[in-house]
C-alpha atoms as a PDB file:
ATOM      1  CA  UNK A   1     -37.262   7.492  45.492  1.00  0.00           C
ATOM      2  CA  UNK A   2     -34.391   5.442  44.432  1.00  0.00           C
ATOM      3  CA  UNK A   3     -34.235   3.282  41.412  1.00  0.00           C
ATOM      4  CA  UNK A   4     -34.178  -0.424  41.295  1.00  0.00           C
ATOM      5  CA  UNK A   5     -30.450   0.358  39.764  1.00  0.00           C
ATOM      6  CA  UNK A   6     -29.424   2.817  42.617  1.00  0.00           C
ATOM      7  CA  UNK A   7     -30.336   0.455  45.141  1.00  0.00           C
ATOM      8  CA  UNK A   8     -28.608  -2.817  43.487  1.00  0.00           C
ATOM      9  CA  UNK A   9     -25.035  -0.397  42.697  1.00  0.00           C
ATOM     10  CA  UNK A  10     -23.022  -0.660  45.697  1.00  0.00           C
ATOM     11  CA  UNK A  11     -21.252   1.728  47.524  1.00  0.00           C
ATOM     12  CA  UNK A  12     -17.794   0.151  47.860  1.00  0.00           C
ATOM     13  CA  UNK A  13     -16.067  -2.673  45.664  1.00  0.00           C
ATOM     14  CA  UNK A  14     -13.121  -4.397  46.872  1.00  0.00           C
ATOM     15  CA  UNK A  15      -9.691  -5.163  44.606  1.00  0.00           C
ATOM     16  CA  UNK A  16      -8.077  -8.452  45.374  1.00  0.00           C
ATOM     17  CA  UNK A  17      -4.433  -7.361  43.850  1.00  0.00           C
ATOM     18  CA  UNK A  18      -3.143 -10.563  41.998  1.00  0.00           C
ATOM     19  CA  UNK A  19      -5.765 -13.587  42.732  1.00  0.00           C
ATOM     20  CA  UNK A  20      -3.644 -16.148  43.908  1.00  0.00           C
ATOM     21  CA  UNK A  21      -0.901 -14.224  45.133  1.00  0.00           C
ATOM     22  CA  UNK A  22      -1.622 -11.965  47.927  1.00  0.00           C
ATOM     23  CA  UNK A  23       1.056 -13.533  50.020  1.00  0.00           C
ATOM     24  CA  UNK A  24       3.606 -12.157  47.608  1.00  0.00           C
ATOM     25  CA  UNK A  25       1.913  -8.502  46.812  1.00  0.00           C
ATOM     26  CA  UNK A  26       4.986  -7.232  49.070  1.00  0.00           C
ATOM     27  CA  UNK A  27       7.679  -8.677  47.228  1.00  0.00           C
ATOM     28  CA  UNK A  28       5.231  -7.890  43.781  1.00  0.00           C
ATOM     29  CA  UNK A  29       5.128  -4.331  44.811  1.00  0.00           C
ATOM     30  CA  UNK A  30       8.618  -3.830  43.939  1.00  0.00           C
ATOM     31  CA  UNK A  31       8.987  -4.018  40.700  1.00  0.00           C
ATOM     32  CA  UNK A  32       5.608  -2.258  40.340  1.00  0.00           C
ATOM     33  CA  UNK A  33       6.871   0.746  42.308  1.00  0.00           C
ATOM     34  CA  UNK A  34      10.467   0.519  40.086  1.00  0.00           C
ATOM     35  CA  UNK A  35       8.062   0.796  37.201  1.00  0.00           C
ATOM     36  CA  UNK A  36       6.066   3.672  38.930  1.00  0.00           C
ATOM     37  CA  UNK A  37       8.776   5.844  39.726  1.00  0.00           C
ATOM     38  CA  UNK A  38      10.356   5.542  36.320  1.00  0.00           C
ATOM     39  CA  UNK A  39       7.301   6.363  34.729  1.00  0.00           C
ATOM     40  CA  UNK A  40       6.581   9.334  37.007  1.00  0.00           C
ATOM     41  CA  UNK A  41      10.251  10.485  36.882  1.00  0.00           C
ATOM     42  CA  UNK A  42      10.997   9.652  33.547  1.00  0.00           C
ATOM     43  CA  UNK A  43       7.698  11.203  31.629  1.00  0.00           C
ATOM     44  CA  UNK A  44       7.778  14.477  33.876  1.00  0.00           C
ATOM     45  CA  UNK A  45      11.617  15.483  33.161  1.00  0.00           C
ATOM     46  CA  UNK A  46      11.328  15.131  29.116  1.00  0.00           C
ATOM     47  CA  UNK A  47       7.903  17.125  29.720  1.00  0.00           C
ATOM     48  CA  UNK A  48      10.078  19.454  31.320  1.00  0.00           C
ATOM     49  CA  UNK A  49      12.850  19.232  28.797  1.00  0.00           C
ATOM     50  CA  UNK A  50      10.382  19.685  25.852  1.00  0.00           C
ATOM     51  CA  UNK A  51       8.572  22.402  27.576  1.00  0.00           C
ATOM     52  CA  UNK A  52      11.620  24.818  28.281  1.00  0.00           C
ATOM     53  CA  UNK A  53      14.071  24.286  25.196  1.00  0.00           C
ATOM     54  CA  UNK A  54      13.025  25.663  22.364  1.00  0.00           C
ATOM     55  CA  UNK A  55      14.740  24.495  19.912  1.00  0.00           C
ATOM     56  CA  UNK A  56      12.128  21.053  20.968  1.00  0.00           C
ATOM     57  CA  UNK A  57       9.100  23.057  19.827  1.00  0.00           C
ATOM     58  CA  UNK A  58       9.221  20.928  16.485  1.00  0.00           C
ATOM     59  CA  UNK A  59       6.499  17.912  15.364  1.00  0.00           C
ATOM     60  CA  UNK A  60       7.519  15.058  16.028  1.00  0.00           C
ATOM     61  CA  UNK A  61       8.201  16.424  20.132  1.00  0.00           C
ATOM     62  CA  UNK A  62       5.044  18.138  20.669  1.00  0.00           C
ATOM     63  CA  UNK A  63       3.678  14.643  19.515  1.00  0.00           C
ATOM     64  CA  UNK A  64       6.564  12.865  22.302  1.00  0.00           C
ATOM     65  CA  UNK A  65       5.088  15.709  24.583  1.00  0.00           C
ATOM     66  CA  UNK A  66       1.406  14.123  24.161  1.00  0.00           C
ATOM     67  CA  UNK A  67       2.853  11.121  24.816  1.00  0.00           C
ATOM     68  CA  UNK A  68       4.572  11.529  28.295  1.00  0.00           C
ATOM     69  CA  UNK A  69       1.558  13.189  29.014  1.00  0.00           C
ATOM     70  CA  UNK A  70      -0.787  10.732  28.966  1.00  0.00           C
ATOM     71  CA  UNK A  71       1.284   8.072  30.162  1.00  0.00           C
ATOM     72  CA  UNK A  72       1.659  10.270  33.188  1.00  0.00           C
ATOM     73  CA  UNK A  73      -2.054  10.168  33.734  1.00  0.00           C
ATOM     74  CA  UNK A  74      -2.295   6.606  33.288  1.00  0.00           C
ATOM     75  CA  UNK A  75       0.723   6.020  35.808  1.00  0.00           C
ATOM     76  CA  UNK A  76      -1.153   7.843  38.225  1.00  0.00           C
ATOM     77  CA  UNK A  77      -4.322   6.547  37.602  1.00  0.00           C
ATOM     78  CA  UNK A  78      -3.345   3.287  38.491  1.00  0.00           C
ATOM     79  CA  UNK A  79       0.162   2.729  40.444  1.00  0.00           C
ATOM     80  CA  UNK A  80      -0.919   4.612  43.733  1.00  0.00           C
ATOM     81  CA  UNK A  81      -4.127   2.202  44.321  1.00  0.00           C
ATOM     82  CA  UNK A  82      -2.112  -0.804  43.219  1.00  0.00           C
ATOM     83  CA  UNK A  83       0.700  -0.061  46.230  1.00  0.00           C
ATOM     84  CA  UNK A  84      -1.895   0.777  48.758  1.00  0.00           C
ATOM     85  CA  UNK A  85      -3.267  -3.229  47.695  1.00  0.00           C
ATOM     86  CA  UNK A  86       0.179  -4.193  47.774  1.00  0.00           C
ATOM     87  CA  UNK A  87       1.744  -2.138  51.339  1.00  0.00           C
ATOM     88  CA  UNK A  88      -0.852  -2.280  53.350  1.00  0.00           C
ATOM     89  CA  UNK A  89      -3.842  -4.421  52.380  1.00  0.00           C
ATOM     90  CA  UNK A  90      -6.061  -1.989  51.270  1.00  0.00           C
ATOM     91  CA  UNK A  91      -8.731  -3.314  49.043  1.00  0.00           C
ATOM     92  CA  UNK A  92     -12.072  -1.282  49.521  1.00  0.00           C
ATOM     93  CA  UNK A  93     -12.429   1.434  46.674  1.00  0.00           C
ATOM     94  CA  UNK A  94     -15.576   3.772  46.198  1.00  0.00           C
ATOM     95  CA  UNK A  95     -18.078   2.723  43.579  1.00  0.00           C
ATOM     96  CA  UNK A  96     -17.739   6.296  42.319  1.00  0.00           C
ATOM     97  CA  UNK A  97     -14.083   6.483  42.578  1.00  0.00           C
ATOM     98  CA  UNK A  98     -14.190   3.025  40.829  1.00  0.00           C
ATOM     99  CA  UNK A  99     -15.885   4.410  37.419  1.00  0.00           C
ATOM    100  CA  UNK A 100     -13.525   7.471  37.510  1.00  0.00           C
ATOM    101  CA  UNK A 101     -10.574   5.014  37.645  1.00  0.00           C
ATOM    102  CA  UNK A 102     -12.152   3.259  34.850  1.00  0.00           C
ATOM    103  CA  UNK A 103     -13.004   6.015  32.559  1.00  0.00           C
ATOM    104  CA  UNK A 104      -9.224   7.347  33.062  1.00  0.00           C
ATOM    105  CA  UNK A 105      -7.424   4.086  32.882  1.00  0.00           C
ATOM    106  CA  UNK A 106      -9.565   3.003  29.290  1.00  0.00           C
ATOM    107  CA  UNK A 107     -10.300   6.771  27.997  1.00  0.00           C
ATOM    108  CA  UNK A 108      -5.737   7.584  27.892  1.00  0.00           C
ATOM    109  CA  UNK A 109      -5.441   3.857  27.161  1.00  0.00           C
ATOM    110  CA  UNK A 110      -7.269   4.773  24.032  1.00  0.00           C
ATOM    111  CA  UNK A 111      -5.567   8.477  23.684  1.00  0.00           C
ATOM    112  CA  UNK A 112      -2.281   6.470  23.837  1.00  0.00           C
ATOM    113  CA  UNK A 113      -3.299   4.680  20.823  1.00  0.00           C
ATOM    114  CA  UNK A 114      -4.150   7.547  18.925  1.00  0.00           C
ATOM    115  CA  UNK A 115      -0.709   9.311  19.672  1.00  0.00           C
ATOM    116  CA  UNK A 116       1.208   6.296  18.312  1.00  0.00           C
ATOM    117  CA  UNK A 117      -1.046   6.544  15.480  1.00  0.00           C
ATOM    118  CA  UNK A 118      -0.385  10.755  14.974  1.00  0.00           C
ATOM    119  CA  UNK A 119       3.333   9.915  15.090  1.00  0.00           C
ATOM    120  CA  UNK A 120       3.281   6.943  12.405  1.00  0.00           C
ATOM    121  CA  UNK A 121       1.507   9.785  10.577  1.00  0.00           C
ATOM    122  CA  UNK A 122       4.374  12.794  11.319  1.00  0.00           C
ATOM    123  CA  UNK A 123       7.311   9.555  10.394  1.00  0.00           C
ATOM    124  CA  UNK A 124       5.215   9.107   7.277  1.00  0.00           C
ATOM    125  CA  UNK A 125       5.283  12.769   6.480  1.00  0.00           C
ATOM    126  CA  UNK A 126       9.094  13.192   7.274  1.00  0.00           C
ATOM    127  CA  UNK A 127      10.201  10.224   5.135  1.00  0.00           C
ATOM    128  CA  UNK A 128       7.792  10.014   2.709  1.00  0.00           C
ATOM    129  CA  UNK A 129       7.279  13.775   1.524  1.00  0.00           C
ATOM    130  CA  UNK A 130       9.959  15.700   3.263  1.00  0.00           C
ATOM    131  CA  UNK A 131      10.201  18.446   1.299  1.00  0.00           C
ATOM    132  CA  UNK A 132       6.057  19.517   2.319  1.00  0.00           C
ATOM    133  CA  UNK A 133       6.841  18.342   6.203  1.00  0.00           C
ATOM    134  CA  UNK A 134       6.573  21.578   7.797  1.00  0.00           C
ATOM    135  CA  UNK A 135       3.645  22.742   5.556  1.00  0.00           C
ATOM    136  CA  UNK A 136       1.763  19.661   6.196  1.00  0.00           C
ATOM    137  CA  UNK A 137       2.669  19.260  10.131  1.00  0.00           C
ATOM    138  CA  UNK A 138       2.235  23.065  10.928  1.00  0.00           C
ATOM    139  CA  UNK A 139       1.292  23.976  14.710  1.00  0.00           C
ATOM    140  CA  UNK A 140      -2.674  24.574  14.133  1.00  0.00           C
ATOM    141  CA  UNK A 141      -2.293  20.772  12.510  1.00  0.00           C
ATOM    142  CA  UNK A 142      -0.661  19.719  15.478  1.00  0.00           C
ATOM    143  CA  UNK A 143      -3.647  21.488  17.781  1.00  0.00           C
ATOM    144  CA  UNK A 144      -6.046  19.734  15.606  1.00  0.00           C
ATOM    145  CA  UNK A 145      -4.659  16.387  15.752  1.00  0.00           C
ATOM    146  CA  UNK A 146      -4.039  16.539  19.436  1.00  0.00           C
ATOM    147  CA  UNK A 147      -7.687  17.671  20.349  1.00  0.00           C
ATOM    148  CA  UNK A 148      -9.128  15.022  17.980  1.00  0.00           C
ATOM    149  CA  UNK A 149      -6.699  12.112  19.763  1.00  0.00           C
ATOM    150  CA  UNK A 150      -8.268  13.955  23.272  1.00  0.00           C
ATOM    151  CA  UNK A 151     -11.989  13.914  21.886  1.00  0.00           C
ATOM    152  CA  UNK A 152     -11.400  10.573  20.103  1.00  0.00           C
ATOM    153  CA  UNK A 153     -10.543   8.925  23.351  1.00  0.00           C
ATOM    154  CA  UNK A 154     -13.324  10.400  25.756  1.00  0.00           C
ATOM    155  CA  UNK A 155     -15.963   9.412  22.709  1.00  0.00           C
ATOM    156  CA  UNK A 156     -14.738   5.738  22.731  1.00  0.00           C
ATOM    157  CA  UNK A 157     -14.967   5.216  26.511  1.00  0.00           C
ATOM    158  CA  UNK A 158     -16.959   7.472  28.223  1.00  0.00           C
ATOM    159  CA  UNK A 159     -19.987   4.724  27.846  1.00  0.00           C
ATOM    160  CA  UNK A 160     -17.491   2.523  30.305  1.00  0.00           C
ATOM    161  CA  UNK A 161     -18.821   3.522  33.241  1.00  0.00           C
ATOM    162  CA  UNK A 162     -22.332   5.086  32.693  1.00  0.00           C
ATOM    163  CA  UNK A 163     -22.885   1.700  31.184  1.00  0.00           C
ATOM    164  CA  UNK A 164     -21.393   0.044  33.712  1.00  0.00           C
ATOM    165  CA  UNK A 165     -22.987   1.849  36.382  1.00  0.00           C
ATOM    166  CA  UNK A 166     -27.184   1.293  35.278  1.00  0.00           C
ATOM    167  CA  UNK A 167     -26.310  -2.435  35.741  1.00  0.00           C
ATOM    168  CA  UNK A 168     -27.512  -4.406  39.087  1.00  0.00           C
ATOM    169  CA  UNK A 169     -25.086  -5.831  41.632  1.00  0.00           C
ATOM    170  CA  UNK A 170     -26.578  -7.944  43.293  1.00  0.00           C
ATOM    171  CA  UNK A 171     -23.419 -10.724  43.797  1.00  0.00           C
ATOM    172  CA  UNK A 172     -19.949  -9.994  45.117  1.00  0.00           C
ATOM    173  CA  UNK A 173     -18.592  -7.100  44.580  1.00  0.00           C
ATOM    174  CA  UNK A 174     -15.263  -8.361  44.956  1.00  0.00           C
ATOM    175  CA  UNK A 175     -13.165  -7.180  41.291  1.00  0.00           C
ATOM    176  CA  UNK A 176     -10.407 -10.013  40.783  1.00  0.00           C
ATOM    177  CA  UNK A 177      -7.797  -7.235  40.033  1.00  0.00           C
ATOM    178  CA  UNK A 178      -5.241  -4.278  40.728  1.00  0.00           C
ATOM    179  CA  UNK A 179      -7.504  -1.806  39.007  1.00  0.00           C
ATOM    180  CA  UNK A 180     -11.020  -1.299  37.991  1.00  0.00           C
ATOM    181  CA  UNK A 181     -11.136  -2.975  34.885  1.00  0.00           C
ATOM    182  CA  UNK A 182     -14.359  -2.606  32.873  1.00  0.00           C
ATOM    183  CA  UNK A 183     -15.292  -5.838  32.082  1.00  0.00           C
ATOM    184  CA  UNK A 184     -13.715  -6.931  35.212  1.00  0.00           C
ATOM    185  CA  UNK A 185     -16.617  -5.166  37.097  1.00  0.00           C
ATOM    186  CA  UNK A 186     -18.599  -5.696  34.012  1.00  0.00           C
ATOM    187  CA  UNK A 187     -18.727  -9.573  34.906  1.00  0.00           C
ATOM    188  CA  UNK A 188     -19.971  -8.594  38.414  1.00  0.00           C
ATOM    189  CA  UNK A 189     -23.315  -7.350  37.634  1.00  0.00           C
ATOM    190  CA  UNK A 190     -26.478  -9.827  38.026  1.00  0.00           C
ATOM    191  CA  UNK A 191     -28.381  -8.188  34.820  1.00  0.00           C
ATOM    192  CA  UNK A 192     -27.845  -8.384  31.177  1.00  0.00           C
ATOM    193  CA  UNK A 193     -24.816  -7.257  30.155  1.00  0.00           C
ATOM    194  CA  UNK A 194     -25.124  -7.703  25.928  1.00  0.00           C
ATOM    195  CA  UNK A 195     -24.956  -3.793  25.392  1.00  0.00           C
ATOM    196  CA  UNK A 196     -21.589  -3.788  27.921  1.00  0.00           C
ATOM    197  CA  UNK A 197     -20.364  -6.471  25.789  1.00  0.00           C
ATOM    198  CA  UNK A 198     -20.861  -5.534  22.490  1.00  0.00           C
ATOM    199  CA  UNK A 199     -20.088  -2.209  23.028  1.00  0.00           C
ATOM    200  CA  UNK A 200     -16.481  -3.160  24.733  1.00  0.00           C
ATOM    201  CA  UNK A 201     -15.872  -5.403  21.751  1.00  0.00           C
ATOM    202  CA  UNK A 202     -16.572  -2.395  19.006  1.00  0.00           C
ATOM    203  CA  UNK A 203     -14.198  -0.236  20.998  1.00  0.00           C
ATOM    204  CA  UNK A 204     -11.348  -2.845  21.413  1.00  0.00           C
ATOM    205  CA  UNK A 205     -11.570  -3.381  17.624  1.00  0.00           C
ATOM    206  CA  UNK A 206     -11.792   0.019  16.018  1.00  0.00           C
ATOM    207  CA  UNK A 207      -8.487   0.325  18.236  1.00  0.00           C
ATOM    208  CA  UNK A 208      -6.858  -3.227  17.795  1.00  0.00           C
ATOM    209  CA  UNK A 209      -7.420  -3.010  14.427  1.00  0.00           C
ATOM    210  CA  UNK A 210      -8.253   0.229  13.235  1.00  0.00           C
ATOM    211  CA  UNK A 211      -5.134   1.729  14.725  1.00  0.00           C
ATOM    212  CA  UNK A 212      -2.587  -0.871  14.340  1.00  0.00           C
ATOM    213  CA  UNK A 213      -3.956  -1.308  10.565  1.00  0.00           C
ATOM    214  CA  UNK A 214      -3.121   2.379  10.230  1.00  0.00           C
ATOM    215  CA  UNK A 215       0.094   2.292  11.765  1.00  0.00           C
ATOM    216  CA  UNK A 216       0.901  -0.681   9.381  1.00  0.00           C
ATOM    217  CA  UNK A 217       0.286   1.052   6.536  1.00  0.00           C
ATOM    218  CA  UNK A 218       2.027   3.932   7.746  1.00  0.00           C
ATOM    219  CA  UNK A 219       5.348   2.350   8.144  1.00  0.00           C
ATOM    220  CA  UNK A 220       4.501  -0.202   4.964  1.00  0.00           C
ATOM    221  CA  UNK A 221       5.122   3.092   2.688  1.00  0.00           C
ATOM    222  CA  UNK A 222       8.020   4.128   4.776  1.00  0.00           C
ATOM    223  CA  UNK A 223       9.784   0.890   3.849  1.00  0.00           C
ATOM    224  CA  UNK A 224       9.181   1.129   0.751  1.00  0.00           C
ATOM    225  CA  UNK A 225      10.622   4.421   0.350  1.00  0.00           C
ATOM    226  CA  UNK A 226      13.485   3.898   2.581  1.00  0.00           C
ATOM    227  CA  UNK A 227      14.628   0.945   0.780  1.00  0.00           C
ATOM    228  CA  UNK A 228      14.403   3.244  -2.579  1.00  0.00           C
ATOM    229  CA  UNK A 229      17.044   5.527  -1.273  1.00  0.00           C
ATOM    230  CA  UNK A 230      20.337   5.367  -2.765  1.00  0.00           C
ATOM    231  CA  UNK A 231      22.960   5.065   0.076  1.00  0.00           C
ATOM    232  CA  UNK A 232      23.078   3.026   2.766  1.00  0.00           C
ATOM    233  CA  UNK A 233      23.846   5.651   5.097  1.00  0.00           C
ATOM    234  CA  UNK A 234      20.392   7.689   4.183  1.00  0.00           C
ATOM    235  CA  UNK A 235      18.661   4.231   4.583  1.00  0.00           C
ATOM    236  CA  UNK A 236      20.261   3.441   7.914  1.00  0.00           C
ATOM    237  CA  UNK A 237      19.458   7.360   8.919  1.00  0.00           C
ATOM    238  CA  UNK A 238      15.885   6.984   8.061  1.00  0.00           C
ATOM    239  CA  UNK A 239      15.242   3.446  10.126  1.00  0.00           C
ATOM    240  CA  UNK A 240      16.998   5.111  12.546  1.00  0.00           C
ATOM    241  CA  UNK A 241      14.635   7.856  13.349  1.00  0.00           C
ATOM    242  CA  UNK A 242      11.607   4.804  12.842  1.00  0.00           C
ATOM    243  CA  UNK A 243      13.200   2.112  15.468  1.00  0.00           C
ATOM    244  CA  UNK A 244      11.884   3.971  18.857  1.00  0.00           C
ATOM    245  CA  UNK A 245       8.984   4.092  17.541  1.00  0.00           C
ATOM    246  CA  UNK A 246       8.437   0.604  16.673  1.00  0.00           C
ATOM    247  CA  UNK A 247       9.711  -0.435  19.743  1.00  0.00           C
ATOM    248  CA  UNK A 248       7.157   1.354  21.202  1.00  0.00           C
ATOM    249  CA  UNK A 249       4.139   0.362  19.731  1.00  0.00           C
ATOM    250  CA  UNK A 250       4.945  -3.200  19.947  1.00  0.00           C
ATOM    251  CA  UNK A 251       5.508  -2.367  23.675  1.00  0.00           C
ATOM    252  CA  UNK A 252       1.923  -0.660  23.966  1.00  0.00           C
ATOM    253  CA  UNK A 253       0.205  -3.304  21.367  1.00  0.00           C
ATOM    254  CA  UNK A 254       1.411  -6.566  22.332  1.00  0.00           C
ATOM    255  CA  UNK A 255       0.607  -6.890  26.100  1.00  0.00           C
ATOM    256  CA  UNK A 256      -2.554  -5.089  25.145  1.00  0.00           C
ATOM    257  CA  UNK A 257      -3.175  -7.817  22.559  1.00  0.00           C
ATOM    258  CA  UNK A 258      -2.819 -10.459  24.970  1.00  0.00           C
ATOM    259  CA  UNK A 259      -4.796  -8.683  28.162  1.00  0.00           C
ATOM    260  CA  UNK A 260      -7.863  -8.242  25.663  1.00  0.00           C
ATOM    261  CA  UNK A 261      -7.653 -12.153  24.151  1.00  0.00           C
ATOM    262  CA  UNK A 262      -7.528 -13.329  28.183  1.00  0.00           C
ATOM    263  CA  UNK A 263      -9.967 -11.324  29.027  1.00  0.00           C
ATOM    264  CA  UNK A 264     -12.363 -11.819  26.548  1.00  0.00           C
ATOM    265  CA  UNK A 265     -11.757 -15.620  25.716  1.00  0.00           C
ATOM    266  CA  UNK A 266     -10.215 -16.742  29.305  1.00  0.00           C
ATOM    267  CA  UNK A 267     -11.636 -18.707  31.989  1.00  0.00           C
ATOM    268  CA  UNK A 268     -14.483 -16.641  34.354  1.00  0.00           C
ATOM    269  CA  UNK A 269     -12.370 -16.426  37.084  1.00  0.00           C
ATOM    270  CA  UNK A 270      -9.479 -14.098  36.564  1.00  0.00           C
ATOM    271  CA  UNK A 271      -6.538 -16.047  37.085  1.00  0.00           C
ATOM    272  CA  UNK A 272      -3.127 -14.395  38.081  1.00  0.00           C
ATOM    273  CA  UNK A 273      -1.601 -14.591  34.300  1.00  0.00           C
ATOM    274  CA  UNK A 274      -4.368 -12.706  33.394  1.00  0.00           C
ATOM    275  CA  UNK A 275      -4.085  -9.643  35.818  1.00  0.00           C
ATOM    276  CA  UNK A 276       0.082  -9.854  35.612  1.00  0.00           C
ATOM    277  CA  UNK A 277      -0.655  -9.685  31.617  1.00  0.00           C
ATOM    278  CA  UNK A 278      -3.414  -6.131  32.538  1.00  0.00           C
ATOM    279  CA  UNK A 279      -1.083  -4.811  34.340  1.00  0.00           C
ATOM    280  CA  UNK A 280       1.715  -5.225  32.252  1.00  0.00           C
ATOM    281  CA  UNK A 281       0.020  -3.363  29.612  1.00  0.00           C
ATOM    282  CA  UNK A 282      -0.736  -0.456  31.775  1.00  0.00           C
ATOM    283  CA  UNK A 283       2.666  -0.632  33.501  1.00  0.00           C
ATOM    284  CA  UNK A 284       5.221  -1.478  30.875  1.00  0.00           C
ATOM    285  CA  UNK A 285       4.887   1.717  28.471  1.00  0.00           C
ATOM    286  CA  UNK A 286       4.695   4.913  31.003  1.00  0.00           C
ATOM    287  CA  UNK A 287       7.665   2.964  32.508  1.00  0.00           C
ATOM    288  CA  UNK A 288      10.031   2.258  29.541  1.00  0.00           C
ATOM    289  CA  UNK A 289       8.731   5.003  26.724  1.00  0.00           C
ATOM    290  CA  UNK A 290      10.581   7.743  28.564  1.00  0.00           C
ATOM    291  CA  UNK A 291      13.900   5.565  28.724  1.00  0.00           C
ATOM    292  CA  UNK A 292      13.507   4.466  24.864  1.00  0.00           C
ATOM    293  CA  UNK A 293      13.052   8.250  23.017  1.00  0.00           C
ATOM    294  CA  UNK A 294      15.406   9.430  25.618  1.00  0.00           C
ATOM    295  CA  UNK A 295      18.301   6.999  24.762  1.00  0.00           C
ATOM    296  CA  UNK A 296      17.010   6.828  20.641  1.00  0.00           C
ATOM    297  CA  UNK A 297      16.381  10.630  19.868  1.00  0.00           C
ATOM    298  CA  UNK A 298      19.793  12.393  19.304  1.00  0.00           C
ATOM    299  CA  UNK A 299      18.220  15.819  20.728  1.00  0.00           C
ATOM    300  CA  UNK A 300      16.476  14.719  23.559  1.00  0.00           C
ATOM    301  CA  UNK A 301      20.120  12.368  24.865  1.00  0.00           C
ATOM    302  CA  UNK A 302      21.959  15.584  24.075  1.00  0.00           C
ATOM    303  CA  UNK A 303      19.667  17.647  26.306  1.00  0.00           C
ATOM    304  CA  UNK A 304      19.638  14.821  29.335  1.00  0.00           C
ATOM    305  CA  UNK A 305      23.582  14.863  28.882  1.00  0.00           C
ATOM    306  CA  UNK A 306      23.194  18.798  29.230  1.00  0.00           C
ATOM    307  CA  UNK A 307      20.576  18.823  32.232  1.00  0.00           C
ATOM    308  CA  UNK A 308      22.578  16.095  34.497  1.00  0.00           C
ATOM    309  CA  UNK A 309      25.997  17.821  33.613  1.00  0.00           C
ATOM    310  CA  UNK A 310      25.355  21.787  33.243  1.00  0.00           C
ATOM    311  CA  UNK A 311      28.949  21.546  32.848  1.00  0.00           C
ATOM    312  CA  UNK A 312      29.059  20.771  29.286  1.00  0.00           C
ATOM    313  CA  UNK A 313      27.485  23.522  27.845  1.00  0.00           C
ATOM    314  CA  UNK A 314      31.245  25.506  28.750  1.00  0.00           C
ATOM    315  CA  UNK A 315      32.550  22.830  26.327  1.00  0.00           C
ATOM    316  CA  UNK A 316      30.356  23.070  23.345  1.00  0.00           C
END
């Protein structure tokens, strides 16, 4: 016999796209699917690049390698739905299908974190105690760290949907959004949702602040050391090999920032800002991480410049 649960959890929810906007999704869906096929592109040929040339097998690019991975999974996670909204109107999603989106988009979302906080930890090793990096950063580290970002992420997240999924729907099941965001569906649900909200709020602050503190003090020490050094060239060297990374973690941290506040503290009704501001923190990152380690790290330019003119290698 069916629960009171089963019977109140519907079978299909329906995305709107961007509220407000729908008569512009086509001319929307163009920078989205610029964004898409950089991220797809992009991520998949320094996967490749990484992959096949050995002399890549080091720390800090099987750490790059995690990277483009997951931001691969959370471009595809996403992006296709969002164009079908977009092209041709096509809202309806699968309760089921729903949660799975949900678990990906959140459980990488929070695996992306943790990479950016394994590679503050392999710049802090490289800068700060050079002489033990290899020791320190061997490969079975490496494993270790990568498994724990993997486990780390499914722990946080994995109550998203089961969570999500005991609730009653007894409303509309129409999500305001591209995607199915959790508290987005969350806010759906005619039951009491205290444990959904409390337990999205512990997550979003063990990675808001946990991480980012972490990464702080990461790169606080690498300052300080880096302004100890006595020429300007091994100081410029050193904030060299720092600045993509920065870059990217304000990319990844500063939308997020800003999705979370709106979502949390904004109106009921998700307005267009709102979903623009989700999306850009699920969009901007797959799409421009690729582009910034690939025009910032000396090896990986050098192997593009190889890879789009074979030619070259006759030369060198």
């Amino acid at each position: 016999m069916m629960s009171l649960n089963d019977s109140n959890f519907p079978s299909t929810f329906f995305l709107v796209g961007i509220p407000g906007l729908a008569f512009a999704h086509i001319w929307i869906s163009l920078p989205f699917f610029s964004m898409f096929f950089m991220a797809v592109t992009g991520n998949c040929i320094l996967l490749f690049l990484i992959i096949t040339d050995h002399n890549l097998h080091q720390s800090m690019f099987y750490f790059l390698s995690m990277l483009f991975s997951v931001d691969l999974v959370l471009s595809l996670s996403t992006l296709p739905k969002m164009l079908t909204i977009f092209w041709f109107d096509t809202t309806a999603i699968n309760s089921h299908a729903c949660l799975v989106q949900m678990f990906f988009i959140h459980a990488f979302s929070a695996m992306e974190s943790g990479v950016l906080v394994a590679m503050a930890l392999d710049r802090y090793v490289a800068i700060c105690n050079p002489l033990r990096y290899s020791s320190i950063l061997t490969p079975m580290v490496i494993a270790q760290i990568g498994s724990l970002v993997l486990l780390r992420g499914i722990g946080l997240t994995v109550s998203f949907p089961s969570l999500a999924r005991r609730l009653p729907y007894c409303g509309s099941h129409v999500i305001a959004y591209t995607y199915c965001e959790h508290m987005a569906v969350v806010k759906l649900a005619c039951g009491d949702t205290t444990i959904d909200n409390i337990n999205a709020f512990i997550v979003a602050l063990f990675l808001g602040i946990g991480d980012v503190a972490f990464i702080a003090y990461s790169y606080g020490h690498i300052l300080y050391t880096v302004l100890k050094f006595p020429s300007q060239e091994a100081r410029a060297k050193a904030g060299s090999t720092c600045t993509a990374h920065v870059v990217v973690i304000l990319f990844f941290y500063m939308p997020g920032f800003l999705s979370v506040i709106m979502q949390r503290f904004g109106p009921p009704t998700a307005s267009a800002a709102k979903v623009i501001f989700a999306n850009l923190y699920l969009l901007f990152p797959p799409a421009l991480n690729p582009i910034i380690y690939g025009v910032k790290t000396k090896q990986i330019r050098e192997r593009l410049l190889v890879l789009l003119n074979p030619k070259q290698i006759d030369h060198t």
